[in-house]
N, C-alpha and C. Protein backbone atom coordinates (compact mmCIF):
# COMPACT_ATOMS: atom_id res chain seq x y z
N UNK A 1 28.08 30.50 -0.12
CA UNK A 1 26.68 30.77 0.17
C UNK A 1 25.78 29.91 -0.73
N UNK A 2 25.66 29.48 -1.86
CA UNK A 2 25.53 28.88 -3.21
C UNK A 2 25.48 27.61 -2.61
N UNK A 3 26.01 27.18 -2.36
CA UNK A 3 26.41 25.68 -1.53
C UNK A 3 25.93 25.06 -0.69
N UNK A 4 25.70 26.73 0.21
CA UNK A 4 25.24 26.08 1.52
C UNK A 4 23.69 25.85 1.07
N UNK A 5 23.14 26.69 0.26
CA UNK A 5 21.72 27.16 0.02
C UNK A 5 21.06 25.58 -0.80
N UNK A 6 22.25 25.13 -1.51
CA UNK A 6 21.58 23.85 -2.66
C UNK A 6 22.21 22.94 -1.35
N UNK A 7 22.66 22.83 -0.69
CA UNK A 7 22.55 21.46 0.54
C UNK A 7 21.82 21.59 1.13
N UNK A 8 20.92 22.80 1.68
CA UNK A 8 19.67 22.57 2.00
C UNK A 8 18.42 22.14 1.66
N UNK A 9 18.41 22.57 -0.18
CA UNK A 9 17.45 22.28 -0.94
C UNK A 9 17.32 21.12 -1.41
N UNK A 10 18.54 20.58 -1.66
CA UNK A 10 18.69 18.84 -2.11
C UNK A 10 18.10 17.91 -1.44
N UNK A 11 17.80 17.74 -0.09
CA UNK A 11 16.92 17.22 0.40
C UNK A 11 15.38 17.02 0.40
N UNK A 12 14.85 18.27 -0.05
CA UNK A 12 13.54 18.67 -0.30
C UNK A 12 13.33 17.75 -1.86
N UNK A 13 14.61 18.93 -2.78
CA UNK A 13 13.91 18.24 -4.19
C UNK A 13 14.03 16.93 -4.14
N UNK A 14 14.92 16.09 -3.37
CA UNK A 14 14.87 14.28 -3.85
C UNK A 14 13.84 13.98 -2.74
N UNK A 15 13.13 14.42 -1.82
CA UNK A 15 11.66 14.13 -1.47
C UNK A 15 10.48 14.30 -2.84
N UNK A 16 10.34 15.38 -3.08
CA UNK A 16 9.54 16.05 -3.90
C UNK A 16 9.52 14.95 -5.25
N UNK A 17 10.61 14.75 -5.57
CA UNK A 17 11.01 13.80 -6.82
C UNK A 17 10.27 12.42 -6.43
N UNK A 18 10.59 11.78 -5.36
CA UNK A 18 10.42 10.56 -4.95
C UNK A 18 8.29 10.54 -5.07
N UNK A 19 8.31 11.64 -4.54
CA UNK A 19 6.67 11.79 -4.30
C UNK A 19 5.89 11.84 -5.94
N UNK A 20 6.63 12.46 -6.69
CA UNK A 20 5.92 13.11 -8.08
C UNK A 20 5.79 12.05 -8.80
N UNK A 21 7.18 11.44 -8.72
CA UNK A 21 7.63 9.88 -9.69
C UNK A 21 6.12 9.10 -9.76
N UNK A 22 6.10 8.11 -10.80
CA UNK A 22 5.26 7.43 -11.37
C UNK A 22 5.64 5.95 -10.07
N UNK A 23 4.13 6.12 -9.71
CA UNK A 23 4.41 5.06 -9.05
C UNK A 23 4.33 3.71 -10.08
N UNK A 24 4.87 2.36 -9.59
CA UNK A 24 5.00 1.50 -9.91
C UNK A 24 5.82 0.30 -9.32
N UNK A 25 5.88 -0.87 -9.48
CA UNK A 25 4.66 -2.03 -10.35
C UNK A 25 3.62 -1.59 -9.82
N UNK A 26 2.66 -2.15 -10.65
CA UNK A 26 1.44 -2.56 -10.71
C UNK A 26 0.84 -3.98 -10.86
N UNK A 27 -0.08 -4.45 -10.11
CA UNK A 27 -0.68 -6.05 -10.31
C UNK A 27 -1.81 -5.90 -10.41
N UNK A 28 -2.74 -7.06 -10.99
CA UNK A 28 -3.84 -6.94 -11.38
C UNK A 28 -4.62 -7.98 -9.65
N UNK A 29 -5.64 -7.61 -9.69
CA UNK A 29 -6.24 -8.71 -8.19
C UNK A 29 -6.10 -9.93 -8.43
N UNK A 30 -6.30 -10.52 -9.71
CA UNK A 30 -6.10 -12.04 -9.65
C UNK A 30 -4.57 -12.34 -9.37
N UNK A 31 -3.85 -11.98 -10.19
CA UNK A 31 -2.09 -11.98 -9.78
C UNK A 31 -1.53 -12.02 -8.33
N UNK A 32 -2.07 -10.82 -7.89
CA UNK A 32 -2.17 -10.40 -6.30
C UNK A 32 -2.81 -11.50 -5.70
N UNK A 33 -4.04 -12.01 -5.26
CA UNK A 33 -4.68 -13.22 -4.84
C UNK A 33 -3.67 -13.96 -5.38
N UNK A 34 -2.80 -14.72 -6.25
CA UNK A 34 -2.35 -15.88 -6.87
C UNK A 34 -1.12 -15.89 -5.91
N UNK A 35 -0.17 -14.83 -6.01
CA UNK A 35 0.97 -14.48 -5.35
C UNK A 35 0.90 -14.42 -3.99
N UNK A 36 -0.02 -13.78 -3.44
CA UNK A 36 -0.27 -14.20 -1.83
C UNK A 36 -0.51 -15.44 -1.29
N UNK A 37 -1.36 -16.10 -2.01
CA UNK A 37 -1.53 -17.60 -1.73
C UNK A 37 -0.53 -18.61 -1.57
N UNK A 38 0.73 -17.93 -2.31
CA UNK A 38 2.04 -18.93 -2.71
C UNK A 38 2.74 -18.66 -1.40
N UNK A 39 2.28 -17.58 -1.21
CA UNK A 39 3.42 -17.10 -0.22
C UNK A 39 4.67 -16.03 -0.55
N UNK A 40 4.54 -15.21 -1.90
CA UNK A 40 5.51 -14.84 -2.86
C UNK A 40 5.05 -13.30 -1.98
N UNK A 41 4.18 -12.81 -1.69
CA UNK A 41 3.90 -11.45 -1.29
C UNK A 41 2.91 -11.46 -0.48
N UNK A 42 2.59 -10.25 0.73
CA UNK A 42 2.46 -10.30 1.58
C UNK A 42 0.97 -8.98 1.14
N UNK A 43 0.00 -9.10 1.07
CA UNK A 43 -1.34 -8.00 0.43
C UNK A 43 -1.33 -6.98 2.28
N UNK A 44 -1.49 -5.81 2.16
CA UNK A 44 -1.47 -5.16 2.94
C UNK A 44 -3.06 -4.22 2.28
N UNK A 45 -3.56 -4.10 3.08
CA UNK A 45 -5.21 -3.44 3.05
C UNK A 45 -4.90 -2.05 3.73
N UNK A 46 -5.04 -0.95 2.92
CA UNK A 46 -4.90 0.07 4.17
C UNK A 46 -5.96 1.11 4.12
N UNK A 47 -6.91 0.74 3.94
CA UNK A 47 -8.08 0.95 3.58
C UNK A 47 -8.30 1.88 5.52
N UNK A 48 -9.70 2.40 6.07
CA UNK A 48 -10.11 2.40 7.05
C UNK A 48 -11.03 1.40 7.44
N UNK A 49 -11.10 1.51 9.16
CA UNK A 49 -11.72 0.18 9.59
C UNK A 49 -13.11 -0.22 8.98
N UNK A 50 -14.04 1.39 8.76
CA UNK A 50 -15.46 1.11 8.26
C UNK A 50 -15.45 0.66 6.80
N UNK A 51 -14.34 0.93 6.02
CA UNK A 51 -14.39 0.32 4.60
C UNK A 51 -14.05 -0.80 4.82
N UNK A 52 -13.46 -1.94 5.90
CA UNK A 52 -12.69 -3.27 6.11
C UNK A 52 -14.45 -3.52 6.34
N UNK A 53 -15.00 -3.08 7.47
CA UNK A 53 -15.99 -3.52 8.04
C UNK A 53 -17.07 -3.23 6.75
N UNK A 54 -17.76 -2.50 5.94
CA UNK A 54 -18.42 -2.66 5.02
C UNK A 54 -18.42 -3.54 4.17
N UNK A 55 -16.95 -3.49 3.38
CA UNK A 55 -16.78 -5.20 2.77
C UNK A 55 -16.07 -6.18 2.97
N UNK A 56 -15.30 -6.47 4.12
CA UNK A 56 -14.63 -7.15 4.14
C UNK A 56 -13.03 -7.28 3.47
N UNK A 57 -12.23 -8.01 3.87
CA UNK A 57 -10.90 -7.85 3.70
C UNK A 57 -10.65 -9.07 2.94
N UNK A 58 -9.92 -8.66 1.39
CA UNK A 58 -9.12 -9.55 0.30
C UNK A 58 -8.59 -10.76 1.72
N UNK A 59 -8.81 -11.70 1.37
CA UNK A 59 -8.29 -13.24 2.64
C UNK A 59 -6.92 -12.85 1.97
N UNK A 60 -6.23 -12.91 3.65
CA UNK A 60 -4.85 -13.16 3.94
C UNK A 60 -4.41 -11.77 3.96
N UNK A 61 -5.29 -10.48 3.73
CA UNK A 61 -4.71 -8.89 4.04
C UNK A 61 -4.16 -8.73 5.15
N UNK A 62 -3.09 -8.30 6.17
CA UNK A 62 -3.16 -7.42 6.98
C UNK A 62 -3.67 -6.32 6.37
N UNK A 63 -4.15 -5.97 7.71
CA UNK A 63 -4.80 -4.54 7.67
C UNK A 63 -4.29 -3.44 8.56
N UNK A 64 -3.62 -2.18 7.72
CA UNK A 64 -2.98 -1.34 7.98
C UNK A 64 -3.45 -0.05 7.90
N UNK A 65 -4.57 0.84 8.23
CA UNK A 65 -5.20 1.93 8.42
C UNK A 65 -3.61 2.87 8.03
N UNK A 66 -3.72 3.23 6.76
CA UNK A 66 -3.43 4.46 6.03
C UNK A 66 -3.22 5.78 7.29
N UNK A 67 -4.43 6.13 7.52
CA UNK A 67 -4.69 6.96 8.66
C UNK A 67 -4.89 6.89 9.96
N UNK A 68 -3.10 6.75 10.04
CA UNK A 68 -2.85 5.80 11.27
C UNK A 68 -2.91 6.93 12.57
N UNK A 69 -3.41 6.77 13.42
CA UNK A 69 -3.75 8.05 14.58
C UNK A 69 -2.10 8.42 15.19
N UNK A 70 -1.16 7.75 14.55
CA UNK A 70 0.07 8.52 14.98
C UNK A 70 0.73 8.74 13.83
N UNK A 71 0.15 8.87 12.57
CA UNK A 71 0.42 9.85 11.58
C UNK A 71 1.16 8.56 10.54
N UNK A 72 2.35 9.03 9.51
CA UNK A 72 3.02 8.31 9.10
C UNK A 72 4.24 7.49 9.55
N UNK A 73 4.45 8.07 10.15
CA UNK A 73 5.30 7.34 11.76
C UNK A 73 4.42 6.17 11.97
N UNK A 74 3.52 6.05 12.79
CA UNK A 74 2.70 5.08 13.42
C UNK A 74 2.26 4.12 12.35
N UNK A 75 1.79 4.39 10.94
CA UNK A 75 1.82 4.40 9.77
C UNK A 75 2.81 2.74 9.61
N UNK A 76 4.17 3.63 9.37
CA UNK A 76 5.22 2.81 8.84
C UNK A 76 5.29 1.62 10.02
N UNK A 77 5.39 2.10 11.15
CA UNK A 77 5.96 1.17 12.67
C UNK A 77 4.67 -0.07 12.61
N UNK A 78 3.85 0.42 12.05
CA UNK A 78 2.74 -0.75 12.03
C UNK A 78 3.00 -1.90 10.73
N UNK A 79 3.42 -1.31 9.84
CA UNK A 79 3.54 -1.85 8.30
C UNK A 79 5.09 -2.90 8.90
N UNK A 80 5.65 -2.56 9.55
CA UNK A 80 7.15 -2.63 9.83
C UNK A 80 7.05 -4.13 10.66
N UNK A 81 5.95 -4.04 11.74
CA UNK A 81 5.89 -5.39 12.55
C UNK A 81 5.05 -6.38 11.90
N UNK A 82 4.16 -5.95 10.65
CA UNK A 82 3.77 -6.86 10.16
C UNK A 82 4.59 -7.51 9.43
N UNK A 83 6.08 -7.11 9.04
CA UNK A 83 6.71 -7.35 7.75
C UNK A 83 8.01 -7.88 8.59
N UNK A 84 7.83 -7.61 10.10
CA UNK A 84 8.97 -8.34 10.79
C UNK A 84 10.50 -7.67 10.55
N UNK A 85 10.21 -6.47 10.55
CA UNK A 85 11.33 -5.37 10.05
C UNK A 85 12.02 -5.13 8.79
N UNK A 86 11.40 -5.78 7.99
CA UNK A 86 12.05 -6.23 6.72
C UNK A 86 11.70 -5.52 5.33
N UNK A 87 11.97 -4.64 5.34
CA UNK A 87 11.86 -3.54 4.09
C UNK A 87 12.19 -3.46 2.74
N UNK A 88 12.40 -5.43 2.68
CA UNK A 88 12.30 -5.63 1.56
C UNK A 88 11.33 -6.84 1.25
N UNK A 89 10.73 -7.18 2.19
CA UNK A 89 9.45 -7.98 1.72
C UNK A 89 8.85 -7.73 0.64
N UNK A 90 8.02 -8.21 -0.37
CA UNK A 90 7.12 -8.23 -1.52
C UNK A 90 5.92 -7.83 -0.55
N UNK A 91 5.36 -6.46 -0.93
CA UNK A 91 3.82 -6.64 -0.44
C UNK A 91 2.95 -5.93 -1.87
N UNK A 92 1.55 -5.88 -1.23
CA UNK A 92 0.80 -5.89 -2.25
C UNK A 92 -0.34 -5.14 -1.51
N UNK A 93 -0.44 -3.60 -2.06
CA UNK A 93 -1.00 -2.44 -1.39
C UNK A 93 -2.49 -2.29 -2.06
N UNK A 94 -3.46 -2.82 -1.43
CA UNK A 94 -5.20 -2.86 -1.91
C UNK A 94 -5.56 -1.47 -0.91
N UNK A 95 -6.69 -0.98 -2.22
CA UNK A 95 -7.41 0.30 -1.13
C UNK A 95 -8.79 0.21 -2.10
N UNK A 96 -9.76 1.23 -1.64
CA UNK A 96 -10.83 0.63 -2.76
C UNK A 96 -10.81 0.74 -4.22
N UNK A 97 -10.20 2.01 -4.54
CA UNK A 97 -10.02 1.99 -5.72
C UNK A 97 -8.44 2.15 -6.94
N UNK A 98 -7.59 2.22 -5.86
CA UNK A 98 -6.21 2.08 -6.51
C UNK A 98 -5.81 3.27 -6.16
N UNK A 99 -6.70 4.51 -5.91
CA UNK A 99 -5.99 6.09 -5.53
C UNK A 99 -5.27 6.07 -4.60
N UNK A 100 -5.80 5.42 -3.61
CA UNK A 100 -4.70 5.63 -2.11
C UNK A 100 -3.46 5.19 -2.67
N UNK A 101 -3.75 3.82 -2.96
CA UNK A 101 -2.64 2.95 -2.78
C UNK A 101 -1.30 3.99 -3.51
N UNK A 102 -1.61 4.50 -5.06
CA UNK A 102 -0.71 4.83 -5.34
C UNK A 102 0.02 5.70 -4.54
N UNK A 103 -0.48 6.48 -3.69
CA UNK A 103 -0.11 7.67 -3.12
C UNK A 103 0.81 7.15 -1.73
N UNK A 104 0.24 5.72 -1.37
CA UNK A 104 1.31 5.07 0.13
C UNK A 104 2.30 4.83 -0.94
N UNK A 105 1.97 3.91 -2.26
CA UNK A 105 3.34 3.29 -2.75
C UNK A 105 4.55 3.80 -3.16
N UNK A 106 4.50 5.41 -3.27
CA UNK A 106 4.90 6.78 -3.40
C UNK A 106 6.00 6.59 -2.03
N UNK A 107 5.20 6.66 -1.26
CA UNK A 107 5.60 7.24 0.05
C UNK A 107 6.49 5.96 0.41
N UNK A 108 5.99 4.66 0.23
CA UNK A 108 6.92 3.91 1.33
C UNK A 108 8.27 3.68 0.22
N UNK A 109 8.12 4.16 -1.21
CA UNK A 109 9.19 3.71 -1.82
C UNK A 109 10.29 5.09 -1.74
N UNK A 110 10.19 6.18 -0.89
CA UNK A 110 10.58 7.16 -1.16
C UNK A 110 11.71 6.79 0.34
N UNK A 111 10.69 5.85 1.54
CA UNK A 111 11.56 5.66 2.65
C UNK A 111 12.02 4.28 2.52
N UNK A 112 12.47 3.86 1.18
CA UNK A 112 13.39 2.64 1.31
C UNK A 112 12.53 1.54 1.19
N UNK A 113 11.00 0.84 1.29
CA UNK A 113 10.80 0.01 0.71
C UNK A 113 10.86 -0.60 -0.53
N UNK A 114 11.60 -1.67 -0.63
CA UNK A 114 11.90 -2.30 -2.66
C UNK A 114 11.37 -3.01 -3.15
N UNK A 115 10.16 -3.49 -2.40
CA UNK A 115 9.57 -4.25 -3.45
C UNK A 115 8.28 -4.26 -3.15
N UNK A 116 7.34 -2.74 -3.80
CA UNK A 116 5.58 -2.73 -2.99
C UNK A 116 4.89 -2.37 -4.36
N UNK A 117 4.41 -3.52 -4.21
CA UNK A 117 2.89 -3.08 -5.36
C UNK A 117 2.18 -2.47 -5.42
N UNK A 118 1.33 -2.13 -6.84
CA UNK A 118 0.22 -1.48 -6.38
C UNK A 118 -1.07 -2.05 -7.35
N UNK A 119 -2.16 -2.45 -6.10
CA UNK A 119 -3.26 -3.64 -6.50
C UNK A 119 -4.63 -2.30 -7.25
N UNK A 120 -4.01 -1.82 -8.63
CA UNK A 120 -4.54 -0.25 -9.12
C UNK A 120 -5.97 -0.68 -9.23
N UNK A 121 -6.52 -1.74 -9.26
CA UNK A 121 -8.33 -1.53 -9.02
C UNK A 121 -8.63 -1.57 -7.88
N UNK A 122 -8.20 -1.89 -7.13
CA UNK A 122 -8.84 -2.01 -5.77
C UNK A 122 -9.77 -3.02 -5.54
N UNK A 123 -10.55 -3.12 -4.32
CA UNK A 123 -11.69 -3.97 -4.03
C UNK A 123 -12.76 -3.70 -4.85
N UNK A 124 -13.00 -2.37 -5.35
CA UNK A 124 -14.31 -1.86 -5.40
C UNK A 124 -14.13 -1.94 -7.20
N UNK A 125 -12.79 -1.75 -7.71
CA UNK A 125 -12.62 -1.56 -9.28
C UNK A 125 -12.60 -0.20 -9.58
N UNK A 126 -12.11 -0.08 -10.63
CA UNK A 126 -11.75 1.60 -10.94
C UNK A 126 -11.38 0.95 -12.58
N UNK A 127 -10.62 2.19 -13.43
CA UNK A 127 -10.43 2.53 -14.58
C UNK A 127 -9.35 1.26 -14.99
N UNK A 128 -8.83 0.54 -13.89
CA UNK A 128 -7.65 -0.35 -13.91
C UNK A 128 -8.24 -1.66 -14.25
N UNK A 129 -9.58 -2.50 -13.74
CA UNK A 129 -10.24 -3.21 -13.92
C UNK A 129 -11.40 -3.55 -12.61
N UNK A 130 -11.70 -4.76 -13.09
CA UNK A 130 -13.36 -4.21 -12.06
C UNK A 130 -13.62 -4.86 -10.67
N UNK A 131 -12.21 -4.79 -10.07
CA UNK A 131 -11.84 -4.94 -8.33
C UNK A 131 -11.85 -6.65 -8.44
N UNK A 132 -11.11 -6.39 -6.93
CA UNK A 132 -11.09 -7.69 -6.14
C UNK A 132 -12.71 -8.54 -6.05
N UNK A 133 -13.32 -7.36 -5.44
CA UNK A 133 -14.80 -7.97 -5.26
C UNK A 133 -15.47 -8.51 -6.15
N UNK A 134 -15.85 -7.75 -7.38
CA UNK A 134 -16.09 -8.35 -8.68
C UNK A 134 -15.72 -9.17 -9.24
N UNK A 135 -14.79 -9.61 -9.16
CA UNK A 135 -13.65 -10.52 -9.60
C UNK A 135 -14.44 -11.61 -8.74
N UNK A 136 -14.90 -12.16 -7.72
CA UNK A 136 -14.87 -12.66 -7.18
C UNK A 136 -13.97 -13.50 -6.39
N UNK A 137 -12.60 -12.82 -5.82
CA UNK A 137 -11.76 -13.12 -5.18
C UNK A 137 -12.39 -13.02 -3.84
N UNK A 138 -11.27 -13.98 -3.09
CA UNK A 138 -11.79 -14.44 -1.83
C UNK A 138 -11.99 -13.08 -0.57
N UNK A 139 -12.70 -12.90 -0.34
CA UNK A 139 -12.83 -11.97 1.17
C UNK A 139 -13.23 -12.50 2.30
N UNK A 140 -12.48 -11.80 3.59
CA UNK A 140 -12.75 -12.55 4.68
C UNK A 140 -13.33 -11.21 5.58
N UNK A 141 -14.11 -11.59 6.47
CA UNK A 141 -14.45 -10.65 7.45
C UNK A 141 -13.76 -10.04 7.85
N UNK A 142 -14.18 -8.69 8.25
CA UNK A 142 -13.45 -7.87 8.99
C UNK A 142 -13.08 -8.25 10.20
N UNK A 143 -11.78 -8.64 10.95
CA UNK A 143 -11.33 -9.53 12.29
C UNK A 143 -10.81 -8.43 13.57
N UNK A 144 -10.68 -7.42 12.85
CA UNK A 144 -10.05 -6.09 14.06
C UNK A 144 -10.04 -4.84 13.75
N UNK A 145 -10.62 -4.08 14.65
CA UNK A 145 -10.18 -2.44 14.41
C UNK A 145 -11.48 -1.97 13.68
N UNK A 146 -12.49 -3.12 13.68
CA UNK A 146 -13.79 -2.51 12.78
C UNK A 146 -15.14 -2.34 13.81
């Protein structure tokens, strides 16, 4: 009975674990801009369309709406064709202020992605440093979904 009860639970706690864990790496926006440009990582925006459309998108983001209307499913399947099925691409997760991001980088490292950053100021800057925008890194218009 003991057995059966912790093979049920073991699944939960190594979710729960995966979620609590400290997310990490971390990159700073210039690094991120430097590394995308090379071609070394792939910046994923998952911001919503009116925050793409308010300021514009870090050049060279896909843009991946977080709050994807078919949930985290629709979510991943979108992240998945940008990355050409490949779940071990280098990407590099911008949101405005680094909160989201940590919370996807949580999530996609819990379903097997190995190598996702997290861009902790964001566009806008936070406690991490004072954003993409400030920085004056490159932004490009919003091109879809805005």
């Amino acid at each position: 009975m003991i057995v059966r009860i912790l093979k049920n639970l073991l699944p939960c706690a190594c979710a729960l674990l995966a979620l609590s864990a400290r997310a990490e790496p971390d990159l700073g926006a210039p690094e991120a801009a430097a590394q995308a440009q090379a071609g070394k990582l792939i910046l994923i925006d998952i911001r919503t369309p009116p925050e793409w459309k308010e300021t514009g998108v870090a050049r060279g983001a896909r843009q991946v709406n977080m709050l994807h209307p078919q949930g985290a499913k629709g979510f991943v399947e979108q992240l998945m064709g940008e990355l050409k099925g490949d779940r071990n691409t280098p990407i590099a997760l911008i949101c405005r202020t680094g909160n989201r991001t940590t919370q996807v980088q949580r999530y996609l490292q819990s379903v097997g992605f190995t190598q996702v950053y997290n861009i902790k100021e964001g566009m806008a800057g936070s406690g991490a440093g004072p954003g993409w925008i400030k920085r004056g890194l490159p932004v490009d218009t919003c091109t879809q979904q805005c």
